[in-house]
ModelCIF file with pLDDT and N, C-alpha, C, O atoms, coordinates in Angstrom:
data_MODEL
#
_entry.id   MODEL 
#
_entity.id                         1 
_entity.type                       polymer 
_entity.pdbx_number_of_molecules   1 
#
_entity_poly.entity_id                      1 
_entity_poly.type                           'polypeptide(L)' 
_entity_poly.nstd_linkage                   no 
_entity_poly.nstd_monomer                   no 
_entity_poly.pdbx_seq_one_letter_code       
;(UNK)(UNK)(UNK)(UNK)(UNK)(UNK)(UNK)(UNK)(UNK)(UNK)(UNK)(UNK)(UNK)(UNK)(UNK)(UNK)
(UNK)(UNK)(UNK)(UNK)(UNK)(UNK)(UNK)(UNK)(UNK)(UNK)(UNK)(UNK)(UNK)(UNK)(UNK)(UNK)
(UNK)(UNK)(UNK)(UNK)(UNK)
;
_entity_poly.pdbx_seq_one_letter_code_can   XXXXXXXXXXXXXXXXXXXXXXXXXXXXXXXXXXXXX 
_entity_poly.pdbx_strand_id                 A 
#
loop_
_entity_poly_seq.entity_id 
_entity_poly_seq.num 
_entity_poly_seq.mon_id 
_entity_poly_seq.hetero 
1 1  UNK n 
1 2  UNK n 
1 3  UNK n 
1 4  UNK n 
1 5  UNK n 
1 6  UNK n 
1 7  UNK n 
1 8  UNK n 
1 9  UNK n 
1 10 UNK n 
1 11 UNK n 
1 12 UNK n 
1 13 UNK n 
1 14 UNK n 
1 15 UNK n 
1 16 UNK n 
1 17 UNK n 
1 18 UNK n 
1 19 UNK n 
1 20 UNK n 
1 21 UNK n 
1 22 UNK n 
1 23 UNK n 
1 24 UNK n 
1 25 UNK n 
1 26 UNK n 
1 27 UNK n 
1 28 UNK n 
1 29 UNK n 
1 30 UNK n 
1 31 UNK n 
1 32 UNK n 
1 33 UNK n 
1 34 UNK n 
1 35 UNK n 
1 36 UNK n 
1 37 UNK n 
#
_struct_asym.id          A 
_struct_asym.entity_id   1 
#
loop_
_ma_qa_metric.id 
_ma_qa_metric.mode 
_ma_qa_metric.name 
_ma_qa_metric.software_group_id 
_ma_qa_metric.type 
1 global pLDDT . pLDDT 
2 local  pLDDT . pLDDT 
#
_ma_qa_metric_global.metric_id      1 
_ma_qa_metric_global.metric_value   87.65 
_ma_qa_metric_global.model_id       1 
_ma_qa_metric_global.ordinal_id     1 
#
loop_
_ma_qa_metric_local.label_asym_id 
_ma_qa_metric_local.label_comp_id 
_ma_qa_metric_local.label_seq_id 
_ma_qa_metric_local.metric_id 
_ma_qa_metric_local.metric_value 
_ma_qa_metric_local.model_id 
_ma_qa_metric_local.ordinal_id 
A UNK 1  2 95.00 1 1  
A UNK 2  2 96.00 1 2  
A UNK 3  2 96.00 1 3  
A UNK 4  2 96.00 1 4  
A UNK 5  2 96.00 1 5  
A UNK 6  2 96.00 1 6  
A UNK 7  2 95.00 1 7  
A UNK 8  2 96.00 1 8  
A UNK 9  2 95.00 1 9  
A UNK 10 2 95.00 1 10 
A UNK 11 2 95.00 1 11 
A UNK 12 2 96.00 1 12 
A UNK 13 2 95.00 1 13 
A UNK 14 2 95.00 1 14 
A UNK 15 2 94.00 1 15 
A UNK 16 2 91.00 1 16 
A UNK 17 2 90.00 1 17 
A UNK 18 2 75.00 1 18 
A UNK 19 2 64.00 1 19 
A UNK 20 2 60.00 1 20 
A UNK 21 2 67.00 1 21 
A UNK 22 2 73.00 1 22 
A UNK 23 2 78.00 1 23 
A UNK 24 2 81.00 1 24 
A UNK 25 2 84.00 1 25 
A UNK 26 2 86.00 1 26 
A UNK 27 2 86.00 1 27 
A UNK 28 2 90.00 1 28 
A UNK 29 2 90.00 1 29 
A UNK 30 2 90.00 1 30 
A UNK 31 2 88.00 1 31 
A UNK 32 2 88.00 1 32 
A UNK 33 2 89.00 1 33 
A UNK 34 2 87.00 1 34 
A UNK 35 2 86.00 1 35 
A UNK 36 2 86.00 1 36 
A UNK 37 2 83.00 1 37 
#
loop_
_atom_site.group_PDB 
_atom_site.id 
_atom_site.type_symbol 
_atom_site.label_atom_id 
_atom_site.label_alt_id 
_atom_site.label_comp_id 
_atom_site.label_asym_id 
_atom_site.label_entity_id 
_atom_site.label_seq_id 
_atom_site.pdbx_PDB_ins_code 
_atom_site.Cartn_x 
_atom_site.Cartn_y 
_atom_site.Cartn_z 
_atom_site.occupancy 
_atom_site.B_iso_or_equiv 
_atom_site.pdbx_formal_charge 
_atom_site.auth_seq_id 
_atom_site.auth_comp_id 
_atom_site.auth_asym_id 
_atom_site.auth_atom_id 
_atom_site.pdbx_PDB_model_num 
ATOM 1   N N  . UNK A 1 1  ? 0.829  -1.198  0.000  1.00 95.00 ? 1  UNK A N  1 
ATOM 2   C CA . UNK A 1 1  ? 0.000  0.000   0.000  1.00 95.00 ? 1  UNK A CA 1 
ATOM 3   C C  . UNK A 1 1  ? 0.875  1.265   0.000  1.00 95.00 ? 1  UNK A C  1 
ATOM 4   O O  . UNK A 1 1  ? 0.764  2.130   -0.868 1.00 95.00 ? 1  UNK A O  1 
ATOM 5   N N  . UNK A 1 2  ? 2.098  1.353   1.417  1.00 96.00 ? 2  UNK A N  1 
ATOM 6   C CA . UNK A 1 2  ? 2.469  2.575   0.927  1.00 96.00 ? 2  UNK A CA 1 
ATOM 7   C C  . UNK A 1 2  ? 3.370  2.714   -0.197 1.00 96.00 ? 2  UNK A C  1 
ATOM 8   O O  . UNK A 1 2  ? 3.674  3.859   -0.532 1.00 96.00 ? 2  UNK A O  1 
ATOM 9   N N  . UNK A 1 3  ? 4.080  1.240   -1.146 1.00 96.00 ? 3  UNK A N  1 
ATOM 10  C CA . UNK A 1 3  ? 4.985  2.014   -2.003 1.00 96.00 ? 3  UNK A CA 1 
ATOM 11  C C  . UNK A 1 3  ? 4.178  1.413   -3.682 1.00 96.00 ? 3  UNK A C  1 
ATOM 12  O O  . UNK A 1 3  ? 4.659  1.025   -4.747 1.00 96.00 ? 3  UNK A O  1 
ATOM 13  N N  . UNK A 1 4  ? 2.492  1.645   -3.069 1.00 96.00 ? 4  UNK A N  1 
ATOM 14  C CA . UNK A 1 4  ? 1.753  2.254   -4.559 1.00 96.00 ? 4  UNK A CA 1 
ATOM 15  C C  . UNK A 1 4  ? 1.514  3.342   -4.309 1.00 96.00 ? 4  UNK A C  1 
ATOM 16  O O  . UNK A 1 4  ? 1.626  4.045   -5.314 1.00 96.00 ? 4  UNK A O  1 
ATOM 17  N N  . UNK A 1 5  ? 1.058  4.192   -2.937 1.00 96.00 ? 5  UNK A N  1 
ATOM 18  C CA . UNK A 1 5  ? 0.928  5.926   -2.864 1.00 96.00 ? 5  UNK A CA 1 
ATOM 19  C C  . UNK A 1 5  ? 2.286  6.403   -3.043 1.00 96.00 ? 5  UNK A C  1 
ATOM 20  O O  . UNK A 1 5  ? 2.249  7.560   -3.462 1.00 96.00 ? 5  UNK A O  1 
ATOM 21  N N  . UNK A 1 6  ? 3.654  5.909   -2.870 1.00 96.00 ? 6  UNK A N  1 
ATOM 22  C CA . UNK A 1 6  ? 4.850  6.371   -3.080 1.00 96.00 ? 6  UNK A CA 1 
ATOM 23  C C  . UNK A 1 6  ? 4.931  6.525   -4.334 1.00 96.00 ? 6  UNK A C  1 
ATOM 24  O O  . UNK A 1 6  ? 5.227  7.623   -4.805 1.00 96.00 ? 6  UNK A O  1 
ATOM 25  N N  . UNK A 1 7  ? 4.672  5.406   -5.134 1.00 95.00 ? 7  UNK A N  1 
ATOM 26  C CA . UNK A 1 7  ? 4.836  5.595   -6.787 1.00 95.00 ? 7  UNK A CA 1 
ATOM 27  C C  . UNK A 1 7  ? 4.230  6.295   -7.164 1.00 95.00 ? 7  UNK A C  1 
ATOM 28  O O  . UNK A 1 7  ? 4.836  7.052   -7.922 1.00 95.00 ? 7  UNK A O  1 
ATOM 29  N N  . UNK A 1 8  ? 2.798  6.598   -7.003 1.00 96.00 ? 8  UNK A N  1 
ATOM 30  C CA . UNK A 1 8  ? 1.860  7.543   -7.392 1.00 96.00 ? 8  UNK A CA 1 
ATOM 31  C C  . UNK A 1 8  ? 2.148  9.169   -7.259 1.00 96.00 ? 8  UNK A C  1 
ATOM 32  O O  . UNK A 1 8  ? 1.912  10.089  -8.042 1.00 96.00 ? 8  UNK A O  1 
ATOM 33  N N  . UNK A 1 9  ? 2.741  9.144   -5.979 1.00 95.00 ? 9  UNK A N  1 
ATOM 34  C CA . UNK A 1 9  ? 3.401  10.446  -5.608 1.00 95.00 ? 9  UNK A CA 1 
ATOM 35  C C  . UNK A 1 9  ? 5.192  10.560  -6.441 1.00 95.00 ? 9  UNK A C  1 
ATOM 36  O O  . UNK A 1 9  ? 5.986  11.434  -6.094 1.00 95.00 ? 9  UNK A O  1 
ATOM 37  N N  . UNK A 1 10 ? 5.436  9.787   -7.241 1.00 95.00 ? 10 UNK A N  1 
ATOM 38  C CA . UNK A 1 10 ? 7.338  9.761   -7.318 1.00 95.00 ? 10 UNK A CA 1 
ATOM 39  C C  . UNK A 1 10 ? 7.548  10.150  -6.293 1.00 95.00 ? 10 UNK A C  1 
ATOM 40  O O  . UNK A 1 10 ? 7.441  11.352  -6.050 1.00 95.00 ? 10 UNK A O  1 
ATOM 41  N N  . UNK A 1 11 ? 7.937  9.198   -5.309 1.00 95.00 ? 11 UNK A N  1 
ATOM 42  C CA . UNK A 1 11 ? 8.759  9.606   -3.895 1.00 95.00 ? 11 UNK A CA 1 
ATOM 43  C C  . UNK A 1 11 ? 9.364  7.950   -4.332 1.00 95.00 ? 11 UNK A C  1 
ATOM 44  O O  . UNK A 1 11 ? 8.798  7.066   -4.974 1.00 95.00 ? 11 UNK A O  1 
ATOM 45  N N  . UNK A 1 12 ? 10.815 7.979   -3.655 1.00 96.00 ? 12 UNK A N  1 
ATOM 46  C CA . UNK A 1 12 ? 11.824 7.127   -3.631 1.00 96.00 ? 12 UNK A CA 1 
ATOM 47  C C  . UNK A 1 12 ? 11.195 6.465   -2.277 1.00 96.00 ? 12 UNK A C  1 
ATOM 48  O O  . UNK A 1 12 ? 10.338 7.013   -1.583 1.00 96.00 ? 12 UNK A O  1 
ATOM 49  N N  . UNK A 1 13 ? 11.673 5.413   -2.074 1.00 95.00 ? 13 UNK A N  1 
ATOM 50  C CA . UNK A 1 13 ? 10.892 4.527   -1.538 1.00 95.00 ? 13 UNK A CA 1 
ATOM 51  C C  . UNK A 1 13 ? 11.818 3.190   -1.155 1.00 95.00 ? 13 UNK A C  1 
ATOM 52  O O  . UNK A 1 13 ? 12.316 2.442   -1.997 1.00 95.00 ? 13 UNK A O  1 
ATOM 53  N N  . UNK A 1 14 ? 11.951 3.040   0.372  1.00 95.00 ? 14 UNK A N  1 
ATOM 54  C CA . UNK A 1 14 ? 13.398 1.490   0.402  1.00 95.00 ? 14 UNK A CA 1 
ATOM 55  C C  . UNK A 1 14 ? 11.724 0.929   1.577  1.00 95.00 ? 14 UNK A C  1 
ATOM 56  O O  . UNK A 1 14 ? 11.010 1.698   2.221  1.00 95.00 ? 14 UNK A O  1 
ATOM 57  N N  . UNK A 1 15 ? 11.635 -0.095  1.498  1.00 94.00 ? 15 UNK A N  1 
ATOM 58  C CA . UNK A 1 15 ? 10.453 -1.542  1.998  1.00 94.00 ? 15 UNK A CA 1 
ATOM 59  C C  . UNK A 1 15 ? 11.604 -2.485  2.698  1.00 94.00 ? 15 UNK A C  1 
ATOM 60  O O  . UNK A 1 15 ? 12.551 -2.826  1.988  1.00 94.00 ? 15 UNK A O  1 
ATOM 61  N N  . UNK A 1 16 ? 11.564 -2.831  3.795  1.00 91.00 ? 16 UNK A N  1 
ATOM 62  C CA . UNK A 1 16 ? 12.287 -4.232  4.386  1.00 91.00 ? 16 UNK A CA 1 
ATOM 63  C C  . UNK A 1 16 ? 10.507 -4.834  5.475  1.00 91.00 ? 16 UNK A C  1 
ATOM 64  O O  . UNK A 1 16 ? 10.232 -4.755  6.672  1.00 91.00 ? 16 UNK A O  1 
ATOM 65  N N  . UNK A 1 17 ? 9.712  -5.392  4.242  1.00 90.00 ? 17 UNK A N  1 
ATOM 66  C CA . UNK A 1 17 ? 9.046  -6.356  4.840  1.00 90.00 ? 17 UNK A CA 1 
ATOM 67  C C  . UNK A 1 17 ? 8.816  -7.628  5.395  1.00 90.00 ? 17 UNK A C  1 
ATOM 68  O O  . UNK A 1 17 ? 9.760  -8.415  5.458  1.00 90.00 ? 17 UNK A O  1 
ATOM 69  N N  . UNK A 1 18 ? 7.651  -7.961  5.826  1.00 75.00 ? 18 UNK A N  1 
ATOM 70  C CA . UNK A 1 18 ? 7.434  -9.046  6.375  1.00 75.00 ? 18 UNK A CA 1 
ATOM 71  C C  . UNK A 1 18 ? 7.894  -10.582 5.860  1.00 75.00 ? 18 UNK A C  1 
ATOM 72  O O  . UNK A 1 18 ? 8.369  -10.926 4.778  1.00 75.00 ? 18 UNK A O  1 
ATOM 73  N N  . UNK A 1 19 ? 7.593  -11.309 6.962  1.00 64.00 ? 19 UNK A N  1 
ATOM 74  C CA . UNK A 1 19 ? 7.619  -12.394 6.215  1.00 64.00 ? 19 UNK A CA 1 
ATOM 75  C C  . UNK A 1 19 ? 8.419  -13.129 7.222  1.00 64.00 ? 19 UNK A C  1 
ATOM 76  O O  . UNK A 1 19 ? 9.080  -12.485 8.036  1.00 64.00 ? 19 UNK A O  1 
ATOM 77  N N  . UNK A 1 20 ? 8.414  -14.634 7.237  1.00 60.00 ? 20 UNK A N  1 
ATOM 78  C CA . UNK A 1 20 ? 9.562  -15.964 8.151  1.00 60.00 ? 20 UNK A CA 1 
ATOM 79  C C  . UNK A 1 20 ? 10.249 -16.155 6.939  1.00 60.00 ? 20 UNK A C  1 
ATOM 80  O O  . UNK A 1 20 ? 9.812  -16.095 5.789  1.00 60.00 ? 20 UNK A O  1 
ATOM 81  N N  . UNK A 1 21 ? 11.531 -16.423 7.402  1.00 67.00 ? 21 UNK A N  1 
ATOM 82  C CA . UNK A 1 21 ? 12.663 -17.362 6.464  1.00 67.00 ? 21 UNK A CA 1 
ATOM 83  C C  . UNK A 1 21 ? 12.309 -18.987 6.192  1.00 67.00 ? 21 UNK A C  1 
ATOM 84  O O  . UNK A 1 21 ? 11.582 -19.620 6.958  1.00 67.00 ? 21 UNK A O  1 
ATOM 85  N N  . UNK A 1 22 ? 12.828 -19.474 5.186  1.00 73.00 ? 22 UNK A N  1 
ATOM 86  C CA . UNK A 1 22 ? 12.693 -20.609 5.269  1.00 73.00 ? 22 UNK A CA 1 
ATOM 87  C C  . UNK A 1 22 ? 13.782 -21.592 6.274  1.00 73.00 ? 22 UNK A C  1 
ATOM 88  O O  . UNK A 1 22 ? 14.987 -21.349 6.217  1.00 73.00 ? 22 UNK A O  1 
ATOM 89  N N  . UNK A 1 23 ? 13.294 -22.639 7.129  1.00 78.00 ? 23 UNK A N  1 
ATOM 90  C CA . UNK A 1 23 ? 14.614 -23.363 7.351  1.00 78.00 ? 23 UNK A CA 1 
ATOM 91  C C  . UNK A 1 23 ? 14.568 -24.496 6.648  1.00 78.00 ? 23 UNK A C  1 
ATOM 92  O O  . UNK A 1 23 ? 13.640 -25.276 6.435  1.00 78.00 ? 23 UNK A O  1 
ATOM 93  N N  . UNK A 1 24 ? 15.820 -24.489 6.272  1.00 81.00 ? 24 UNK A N  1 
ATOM 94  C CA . UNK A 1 24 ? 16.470 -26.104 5.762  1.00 81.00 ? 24 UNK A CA 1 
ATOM 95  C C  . UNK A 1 24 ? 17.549 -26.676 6.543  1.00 81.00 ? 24 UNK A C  1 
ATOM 96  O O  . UNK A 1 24 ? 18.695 -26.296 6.781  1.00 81.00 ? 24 UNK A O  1 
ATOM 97  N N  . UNK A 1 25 ? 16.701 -27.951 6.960  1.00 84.00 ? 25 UNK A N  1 
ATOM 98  C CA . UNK A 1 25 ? 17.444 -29.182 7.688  1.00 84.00 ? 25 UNK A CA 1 
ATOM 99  C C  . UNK A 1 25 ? 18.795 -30.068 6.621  1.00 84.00 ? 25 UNK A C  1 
ATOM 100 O O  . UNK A 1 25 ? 18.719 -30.311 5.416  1.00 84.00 ? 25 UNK A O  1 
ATOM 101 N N  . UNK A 1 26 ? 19.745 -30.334 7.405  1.00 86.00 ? 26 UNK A N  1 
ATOM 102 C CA . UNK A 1 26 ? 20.582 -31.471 6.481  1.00 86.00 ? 26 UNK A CA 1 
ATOM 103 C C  . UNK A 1 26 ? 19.755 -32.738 7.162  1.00 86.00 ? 26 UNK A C  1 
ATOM 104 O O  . UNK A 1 26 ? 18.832 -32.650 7.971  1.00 86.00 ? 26 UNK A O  1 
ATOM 105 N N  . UNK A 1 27 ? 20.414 -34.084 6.543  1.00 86.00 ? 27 UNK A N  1 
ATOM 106 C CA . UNK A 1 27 ? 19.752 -35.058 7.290  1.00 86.00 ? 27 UNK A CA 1 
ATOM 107 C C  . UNK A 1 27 ? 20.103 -35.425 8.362  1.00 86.00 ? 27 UNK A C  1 
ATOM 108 O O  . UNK A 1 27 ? 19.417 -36.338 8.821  1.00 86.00 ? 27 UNK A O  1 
ATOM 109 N N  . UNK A 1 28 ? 21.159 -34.975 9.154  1.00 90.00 ? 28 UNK A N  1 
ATOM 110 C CA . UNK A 1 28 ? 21.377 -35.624 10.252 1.00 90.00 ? 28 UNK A CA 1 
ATOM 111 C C  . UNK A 1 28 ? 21.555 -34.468 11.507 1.00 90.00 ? 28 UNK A C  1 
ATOM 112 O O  . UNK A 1 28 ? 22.104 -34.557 12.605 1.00 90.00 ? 28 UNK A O  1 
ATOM 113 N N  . UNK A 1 29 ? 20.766 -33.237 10.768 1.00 90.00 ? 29 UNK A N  1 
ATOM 114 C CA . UNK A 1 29 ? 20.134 -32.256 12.022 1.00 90.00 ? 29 UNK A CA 1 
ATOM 115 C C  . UNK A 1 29 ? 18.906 -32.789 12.827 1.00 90.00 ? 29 UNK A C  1 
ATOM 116 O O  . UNK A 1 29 ? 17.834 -33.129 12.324 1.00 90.00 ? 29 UNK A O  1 
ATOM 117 N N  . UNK A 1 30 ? 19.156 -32.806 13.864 1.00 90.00 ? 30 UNK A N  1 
ATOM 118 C CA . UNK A 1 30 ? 18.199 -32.499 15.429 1.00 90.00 ? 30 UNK A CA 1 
ATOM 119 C C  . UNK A 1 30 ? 16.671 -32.095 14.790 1.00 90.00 ? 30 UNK A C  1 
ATOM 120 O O  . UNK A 1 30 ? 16.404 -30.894 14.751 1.00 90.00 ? 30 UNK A O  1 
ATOM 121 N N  . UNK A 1 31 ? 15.850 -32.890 14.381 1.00 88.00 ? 31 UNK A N  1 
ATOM 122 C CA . UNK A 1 31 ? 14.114 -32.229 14.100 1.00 88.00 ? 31 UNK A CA 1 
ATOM 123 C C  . UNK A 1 31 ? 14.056 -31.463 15.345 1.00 88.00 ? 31 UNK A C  1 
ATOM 124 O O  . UNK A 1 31 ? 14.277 -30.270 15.137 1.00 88.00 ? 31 UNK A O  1 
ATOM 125 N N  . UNK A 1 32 ? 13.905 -31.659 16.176 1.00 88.00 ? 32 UNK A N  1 
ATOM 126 C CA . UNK A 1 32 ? 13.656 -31.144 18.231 1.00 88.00 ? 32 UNK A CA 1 
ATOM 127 C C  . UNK A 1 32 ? 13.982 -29.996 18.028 1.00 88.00 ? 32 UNK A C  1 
ATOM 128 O O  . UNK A 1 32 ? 13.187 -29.079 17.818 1.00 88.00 ? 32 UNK A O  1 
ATOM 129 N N  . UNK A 1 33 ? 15.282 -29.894 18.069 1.00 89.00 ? 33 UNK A N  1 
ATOM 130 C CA . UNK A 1 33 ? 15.976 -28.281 17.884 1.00 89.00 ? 33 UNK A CA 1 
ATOM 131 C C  . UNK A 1 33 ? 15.985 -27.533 17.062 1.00 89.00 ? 33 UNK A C  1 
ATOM 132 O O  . UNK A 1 33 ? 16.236 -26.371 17.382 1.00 89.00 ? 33 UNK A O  1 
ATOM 133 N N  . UNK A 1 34 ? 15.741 -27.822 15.750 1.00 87.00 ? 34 UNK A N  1 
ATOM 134 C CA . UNK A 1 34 ? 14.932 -27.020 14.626 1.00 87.00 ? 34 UNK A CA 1 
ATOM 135 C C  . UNK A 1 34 ? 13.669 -26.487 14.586 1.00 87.00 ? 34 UNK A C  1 
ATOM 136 O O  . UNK A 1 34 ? 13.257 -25.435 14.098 1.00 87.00 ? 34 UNK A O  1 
ATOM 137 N N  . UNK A 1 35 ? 13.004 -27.562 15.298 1.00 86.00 ? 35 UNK A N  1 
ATOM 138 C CA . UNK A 1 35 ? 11.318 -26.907 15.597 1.00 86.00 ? 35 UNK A CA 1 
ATOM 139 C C  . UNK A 1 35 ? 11.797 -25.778 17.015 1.00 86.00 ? 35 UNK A C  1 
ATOM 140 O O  . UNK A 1 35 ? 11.102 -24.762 17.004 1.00 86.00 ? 35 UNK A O  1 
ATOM 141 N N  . UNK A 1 36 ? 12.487 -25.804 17.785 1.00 86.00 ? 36 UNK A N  1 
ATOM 142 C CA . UNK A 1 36 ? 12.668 -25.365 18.722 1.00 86.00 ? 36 UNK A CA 1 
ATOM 143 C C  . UNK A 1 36 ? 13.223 -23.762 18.475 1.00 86.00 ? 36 UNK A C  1 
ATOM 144 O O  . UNK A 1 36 ? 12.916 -22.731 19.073 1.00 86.00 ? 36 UNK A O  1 
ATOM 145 N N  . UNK A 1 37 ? 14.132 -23.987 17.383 1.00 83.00 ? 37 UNK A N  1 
ATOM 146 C CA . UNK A 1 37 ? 14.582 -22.488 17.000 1.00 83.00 ? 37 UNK A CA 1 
ATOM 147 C C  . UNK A 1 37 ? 14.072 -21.352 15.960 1.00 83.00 ? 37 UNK A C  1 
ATOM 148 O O  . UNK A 1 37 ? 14.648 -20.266 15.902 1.00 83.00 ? 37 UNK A O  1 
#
């Protein structure tokens, strides 16, 4: 929302949104402690 009123206005515009990372397990990581962290 705000960087379509930013564009609309030309105003420069930096976004660091939302969102979780993905995790990736090897196979012989800890499931327990992965769900855990």
């Amino acid at each position: 929302n705000i960087a379509s009123k930013a564009a609309y206005h030309l105003k420069k515009y930096a976004m660091e949104l939302g969102g979780k990372n993905p995790l990736i397990l090897l196979k012989d990581y800890d499931v327990d402690k992965a769900v855990e962290i």
